[in-house]
C-alpha atoms as a PDB file:
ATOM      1  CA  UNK A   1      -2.231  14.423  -1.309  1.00  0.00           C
ATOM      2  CA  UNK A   2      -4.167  11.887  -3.495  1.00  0.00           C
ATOM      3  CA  UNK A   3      -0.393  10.430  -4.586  1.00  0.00           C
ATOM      4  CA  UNK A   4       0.536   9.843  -0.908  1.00  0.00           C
ATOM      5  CA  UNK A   5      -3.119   7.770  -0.306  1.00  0.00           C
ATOM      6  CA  UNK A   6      -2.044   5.773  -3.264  1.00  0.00           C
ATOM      7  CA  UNK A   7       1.131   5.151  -2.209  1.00  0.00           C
ATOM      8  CA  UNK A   8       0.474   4.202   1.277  1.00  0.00           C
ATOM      9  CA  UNK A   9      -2.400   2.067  -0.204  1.00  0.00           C
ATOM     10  CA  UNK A  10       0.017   0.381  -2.249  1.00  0.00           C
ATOM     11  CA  UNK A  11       2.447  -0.347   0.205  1.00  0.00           C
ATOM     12  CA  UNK A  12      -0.548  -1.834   2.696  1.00  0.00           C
ATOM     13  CA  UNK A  13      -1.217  -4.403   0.022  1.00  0.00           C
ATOM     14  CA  UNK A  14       2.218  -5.156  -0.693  1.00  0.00           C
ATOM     15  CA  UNK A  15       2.518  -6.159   2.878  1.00  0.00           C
ATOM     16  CA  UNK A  16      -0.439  -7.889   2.962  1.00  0.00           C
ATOM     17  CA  UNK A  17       0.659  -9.693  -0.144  1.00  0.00           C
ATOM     18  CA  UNK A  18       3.839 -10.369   1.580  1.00  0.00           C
ATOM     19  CA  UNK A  19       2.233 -11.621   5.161  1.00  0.00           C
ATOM     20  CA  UNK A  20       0.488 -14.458   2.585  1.00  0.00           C
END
């Protein structure tokens, strides 16, 4: 469960990364 926050936290700031 903790693996899947990271994840999904990682791929929110890899968009956000992306949108800048």
């Amino acid at each position: 469960m903790l693996a899947q926050l990271t994840i999904s936290n990682f791929a929110i700031v890899r968009e956000l990364e992306i949108d800048f």
